[in-house]
Protein backbone atom coordinates (compact mmCIF):
# COMPACT_ATOMS: atom_id res chain seq x y z
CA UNK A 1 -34.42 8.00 -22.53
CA UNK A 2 -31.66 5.61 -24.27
CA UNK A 3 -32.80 2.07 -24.48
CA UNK A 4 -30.87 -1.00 -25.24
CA UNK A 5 -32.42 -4.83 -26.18
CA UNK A 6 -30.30 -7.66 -25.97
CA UNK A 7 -31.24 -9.50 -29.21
CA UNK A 8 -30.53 -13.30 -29.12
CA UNK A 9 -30.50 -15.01 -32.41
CA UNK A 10 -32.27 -18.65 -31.97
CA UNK A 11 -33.61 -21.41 -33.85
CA UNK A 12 -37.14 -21.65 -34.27
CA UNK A 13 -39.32 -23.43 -32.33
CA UNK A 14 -40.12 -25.54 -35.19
CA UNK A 15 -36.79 -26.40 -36.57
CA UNK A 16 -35.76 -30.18 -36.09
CA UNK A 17 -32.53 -29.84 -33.70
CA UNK A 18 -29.59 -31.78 -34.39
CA UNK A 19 -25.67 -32.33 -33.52
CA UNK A 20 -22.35 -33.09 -34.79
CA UNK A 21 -19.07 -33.56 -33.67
CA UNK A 22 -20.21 -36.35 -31.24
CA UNK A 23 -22.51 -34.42 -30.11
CA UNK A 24 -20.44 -31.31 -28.83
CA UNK A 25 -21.49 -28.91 -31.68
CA UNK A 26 -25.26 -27.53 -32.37
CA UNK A 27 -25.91 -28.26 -36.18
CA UNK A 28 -27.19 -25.32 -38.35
CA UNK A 29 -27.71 -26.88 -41.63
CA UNK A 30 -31.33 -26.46 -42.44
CA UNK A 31 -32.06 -24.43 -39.12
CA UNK A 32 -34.48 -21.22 -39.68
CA UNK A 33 -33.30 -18.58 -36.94
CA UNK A 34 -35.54 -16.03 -34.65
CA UNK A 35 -35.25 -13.26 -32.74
CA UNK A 36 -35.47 -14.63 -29.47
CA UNK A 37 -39.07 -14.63 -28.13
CA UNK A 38 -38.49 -13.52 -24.38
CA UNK A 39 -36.74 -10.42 -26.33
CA UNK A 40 -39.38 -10.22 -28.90
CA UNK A 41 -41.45 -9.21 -25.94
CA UNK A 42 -38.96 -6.81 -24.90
CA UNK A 43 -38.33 -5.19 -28.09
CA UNK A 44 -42.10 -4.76 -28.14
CA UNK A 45 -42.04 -3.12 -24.93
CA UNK A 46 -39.08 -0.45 -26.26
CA UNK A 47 -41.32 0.60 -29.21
CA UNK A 48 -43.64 1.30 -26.93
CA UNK A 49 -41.67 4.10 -24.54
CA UNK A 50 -40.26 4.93 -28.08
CA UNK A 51 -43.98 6.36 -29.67
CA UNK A 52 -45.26 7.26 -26.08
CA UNK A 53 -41.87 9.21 -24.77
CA UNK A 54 -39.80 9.72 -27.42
CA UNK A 55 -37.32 6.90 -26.60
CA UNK A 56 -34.25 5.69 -28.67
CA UNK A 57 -34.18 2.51 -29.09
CA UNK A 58 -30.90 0.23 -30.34
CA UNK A 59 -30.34 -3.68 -30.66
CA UNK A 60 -27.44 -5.11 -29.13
CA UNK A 61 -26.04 -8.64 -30.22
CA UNK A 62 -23.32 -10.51 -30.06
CA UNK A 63 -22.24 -12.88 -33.03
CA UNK A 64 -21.43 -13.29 -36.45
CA UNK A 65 -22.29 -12.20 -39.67
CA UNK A 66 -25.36 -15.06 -39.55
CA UNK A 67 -27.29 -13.23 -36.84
CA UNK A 68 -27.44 -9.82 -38.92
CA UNK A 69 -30.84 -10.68 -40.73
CA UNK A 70 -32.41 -11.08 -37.14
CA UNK A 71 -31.06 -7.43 -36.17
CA UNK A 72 -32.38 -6.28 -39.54
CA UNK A 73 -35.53 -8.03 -38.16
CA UNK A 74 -35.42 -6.00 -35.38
CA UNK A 75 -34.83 -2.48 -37.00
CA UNK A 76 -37.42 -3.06 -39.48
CA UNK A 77 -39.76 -3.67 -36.34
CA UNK A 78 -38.85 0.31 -35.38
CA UNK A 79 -35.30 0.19 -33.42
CA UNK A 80 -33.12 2.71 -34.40
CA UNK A 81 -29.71 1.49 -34.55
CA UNK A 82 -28.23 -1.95 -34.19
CA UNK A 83 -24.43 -2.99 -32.66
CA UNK A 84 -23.19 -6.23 -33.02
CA UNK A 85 -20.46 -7.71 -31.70
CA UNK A 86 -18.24 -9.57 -34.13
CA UNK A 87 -17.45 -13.00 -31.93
CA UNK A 88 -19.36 -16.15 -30.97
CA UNK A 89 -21.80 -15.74 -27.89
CA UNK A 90 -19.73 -18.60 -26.68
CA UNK A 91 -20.78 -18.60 -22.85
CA UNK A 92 -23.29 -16.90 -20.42
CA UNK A 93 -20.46 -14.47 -18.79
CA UNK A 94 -18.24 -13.24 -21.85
CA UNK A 95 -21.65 -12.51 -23.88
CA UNK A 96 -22.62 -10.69 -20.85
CA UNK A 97 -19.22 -9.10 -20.42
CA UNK A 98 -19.28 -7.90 -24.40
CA UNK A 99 -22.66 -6.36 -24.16
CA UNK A 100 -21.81 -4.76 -20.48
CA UNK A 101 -19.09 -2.93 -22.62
CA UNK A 102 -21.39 -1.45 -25.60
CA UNK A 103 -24.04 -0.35 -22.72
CA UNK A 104 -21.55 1.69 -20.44
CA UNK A 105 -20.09 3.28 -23.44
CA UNK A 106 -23.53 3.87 -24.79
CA UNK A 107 -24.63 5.20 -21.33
CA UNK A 108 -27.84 3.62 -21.85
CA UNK A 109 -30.61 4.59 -18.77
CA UNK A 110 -32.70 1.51 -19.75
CA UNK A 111 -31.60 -2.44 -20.45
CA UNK A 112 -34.22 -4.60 -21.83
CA UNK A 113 -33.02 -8.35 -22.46
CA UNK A 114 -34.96 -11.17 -22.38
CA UNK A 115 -34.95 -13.56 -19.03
CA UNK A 116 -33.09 -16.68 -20.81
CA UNK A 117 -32.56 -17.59 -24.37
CA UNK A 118 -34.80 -20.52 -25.80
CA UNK A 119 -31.64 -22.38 -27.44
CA UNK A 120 -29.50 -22.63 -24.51
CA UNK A 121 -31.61 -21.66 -21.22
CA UNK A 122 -28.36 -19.98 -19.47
CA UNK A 123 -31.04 -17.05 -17.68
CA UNK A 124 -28.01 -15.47 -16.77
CA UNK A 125 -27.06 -12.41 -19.15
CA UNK A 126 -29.21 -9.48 -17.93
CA UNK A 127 -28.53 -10.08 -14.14
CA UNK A 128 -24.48 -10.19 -14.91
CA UNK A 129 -24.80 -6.99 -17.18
CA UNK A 130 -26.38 -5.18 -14.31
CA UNK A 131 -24.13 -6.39 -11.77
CA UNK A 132 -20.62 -5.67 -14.27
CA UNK A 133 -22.20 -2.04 -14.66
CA UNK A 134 -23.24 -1.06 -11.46
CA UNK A 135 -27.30 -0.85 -12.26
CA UNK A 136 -30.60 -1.89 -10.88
CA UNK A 137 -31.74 -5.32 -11.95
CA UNK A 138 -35.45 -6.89 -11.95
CA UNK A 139 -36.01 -10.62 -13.68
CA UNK A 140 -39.03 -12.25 -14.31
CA UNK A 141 -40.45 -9.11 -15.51
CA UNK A 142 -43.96 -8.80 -17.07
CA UNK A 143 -44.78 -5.10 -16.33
CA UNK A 144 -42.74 -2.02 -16.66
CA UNK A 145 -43.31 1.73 -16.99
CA UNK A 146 -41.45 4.86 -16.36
CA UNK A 147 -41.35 8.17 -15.19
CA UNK A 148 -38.89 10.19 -15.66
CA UNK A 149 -35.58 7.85 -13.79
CA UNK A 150 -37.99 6.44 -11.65
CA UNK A 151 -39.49 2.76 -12.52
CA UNK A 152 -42.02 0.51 -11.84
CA UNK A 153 -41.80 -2.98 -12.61
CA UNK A 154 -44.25 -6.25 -11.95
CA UNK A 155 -41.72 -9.22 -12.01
CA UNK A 156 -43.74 -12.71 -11.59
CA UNK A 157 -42.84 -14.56 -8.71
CA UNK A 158 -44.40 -18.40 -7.16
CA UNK A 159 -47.85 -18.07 -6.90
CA UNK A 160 -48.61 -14.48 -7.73
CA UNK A 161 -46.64 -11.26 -8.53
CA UNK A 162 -44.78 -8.38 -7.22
CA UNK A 163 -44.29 -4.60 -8.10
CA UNK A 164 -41.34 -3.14 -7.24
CA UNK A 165 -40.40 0.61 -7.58
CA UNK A 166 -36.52 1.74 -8.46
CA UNK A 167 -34.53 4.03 -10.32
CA UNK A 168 -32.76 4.31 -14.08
CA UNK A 169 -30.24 2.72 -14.71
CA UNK A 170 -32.02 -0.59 -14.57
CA UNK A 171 -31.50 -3.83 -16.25
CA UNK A 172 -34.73 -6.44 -16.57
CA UNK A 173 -34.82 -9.90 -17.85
CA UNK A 174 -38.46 -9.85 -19.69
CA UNK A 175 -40.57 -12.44 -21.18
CA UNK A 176 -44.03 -13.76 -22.07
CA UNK A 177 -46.00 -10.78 -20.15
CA UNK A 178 -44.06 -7.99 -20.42
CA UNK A 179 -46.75 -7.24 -23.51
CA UNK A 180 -49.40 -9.04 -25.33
CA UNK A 181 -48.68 -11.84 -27.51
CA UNK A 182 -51.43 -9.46 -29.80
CA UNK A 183 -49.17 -6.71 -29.46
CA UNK A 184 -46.30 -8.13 -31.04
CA UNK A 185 -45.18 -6.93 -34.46
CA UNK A 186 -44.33 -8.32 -37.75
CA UNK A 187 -42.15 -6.19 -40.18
CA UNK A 188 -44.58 -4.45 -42.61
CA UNK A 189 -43.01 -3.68 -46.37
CA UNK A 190 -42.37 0.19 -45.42
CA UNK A 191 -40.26 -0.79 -42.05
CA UNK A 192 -38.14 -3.64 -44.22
CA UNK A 193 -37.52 -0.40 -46.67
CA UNK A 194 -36.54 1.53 -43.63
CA UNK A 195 -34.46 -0.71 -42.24
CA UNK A 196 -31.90 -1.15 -45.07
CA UNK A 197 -30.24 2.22 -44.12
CA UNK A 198 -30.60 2.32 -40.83
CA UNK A 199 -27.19 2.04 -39.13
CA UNK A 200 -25.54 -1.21 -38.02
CA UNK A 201 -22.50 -0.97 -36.29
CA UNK A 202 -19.74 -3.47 -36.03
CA UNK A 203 -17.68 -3.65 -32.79
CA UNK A 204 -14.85 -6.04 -32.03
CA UNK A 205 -14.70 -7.74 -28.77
CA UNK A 206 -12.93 -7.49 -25.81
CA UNK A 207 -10.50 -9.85 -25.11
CA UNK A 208 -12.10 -11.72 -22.80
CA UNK A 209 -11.81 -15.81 -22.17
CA UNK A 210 -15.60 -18.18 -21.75
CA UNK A 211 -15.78 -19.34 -17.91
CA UNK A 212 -17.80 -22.42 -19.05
CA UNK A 213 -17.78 -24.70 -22.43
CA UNK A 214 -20.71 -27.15 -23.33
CA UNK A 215 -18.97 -30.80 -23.28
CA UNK A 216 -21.69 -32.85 -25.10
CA UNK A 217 -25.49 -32.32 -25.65
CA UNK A 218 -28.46 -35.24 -25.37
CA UNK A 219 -31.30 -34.76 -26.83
CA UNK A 220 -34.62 -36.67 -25.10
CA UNK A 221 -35.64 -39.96 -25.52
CA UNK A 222 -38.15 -40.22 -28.29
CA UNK A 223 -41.85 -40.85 -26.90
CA UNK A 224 -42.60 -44.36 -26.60
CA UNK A 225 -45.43 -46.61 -28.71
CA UNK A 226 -49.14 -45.45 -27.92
CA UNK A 227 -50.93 -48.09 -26.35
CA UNK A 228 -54.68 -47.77 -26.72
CA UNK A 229 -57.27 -49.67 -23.84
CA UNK A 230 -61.36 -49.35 -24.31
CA UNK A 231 -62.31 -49.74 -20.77
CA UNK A 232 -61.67 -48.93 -17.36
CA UNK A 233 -60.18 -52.27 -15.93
CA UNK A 234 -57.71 -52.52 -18.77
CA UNK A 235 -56.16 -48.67 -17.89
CA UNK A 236 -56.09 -49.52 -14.46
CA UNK A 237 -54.17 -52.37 -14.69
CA UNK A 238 -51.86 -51.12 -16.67
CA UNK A 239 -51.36 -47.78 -14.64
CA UNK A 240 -51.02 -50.55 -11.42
CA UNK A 241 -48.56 -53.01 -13.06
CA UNK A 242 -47.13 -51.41 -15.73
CA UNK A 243 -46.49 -47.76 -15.25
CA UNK A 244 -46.70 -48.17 -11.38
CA UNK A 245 -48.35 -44.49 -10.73
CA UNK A 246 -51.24 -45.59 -8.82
């Protein structure tokens, strides 16, 4: 079994988030970056069907030369190879239509990308990729196993879960689930060693135009003042009059 995962390169949760440009532009300076967490899961997942069924396993991307530590990241984790596609992931569709490209030349059987990015929140890739190549497609996921082309996946849905059974080629959008948060991996010094010569391949894009461009960004309000009471009468007053919830 061939396996792709749709790495996203993200800022940390932690990083302080600003903009430039008045506001149009997402400023890097000082921003540490991530592998995306819904495809850390993901990834996690691969490595799995990689030491239980002899899977290959490759990292796709798409974006500069400033996302390559995050796919060396990700081979030093245990993927094989790693492609990246040398242009900005500008918008939801052409990242979806670049990767779409690498997987039906790389005739992968399974798709693993995470079900939105934490930096932008599109949610969009994997179900495009699946539709511009023809395969099965299952979001939400938090369950998957195969056997032989045949799958089984548990996607999460309002108030409980369902399994679903279909076929290779499939496409899921993973995240928090998929495995345990204990399962996850951090690079030890023997797969950072590895990693260095594994390949990573370079593709240029296809010439292919974004469908949507970000205008301006807002960040939220900051919280207001904390406003302390020491009994009961005083909170609901305030909740009455002031905040008007009750």
């Amino acid at each position: 079994m061939k396996i792709a995962v749709c790495i996203s390169h993200v800022p940390d949760t932690t990083s302080k988030i600003n903009f430039t440009d008045g506001d149009t532009k997402f400023d890097t300076n000082g921003v540490q970056f991530v592998i995306n967490p819904n495809d850390e899961f993901g990834l996690t997942r691969a490595m799995w069907f990689k030491e239980k069924q002899g899977a290959s396993v490759h990292v796709l991307n798409v974006g500069g030369p400033e996302t390559e530590p995050t796919l060396r990241k990700a081979l030093a984790i245990g993927a094989d190879e790693a492609i990246r596609v040398n242009t900005a992931a500008t918008d939801g569709f052409s990242v979806a239509k670049q990767l779409a490209n690498v997987i039906a030349e790389g005739g992968y059987d399974l798709v693993i990308g995470g079900r939105e990015s934490i930096d932008y929140n599109g949610g969009m890739v994997p179900g495009m990729i699946a539709k511009l190549n023809g395969a099965n497609f299952v979001n939400t996921c938090i369950g998957l196993e195969i056997d032989g082309t045949e799958a089984t996946a548990i996607r999460e849905i309002d108030g409980g879960k369902e399994t679903i059974k279909t076929s290779l080629p499939l496409v899921i959008g993973g995240q928090k689930g998929l495995v345990e948060e204990s399962d996850l991996r951090i690079p030890n010094m023997r797969g950072i060693m590895q990693a260095r010569s594994k390949p990573l391949h370079i593709k240029e894009p296809l010439d292919t135009a974004a469908e949507t461009r970000s205008v301006q960004f807002q960040k939220p309000d900051p919280k207001g003042a904390v406003k302390l009471v020491d009994n009961v009468d005083d909170l609901v007053n305030l909740l009455h009059n002031e905040a008007k919830v009750i």
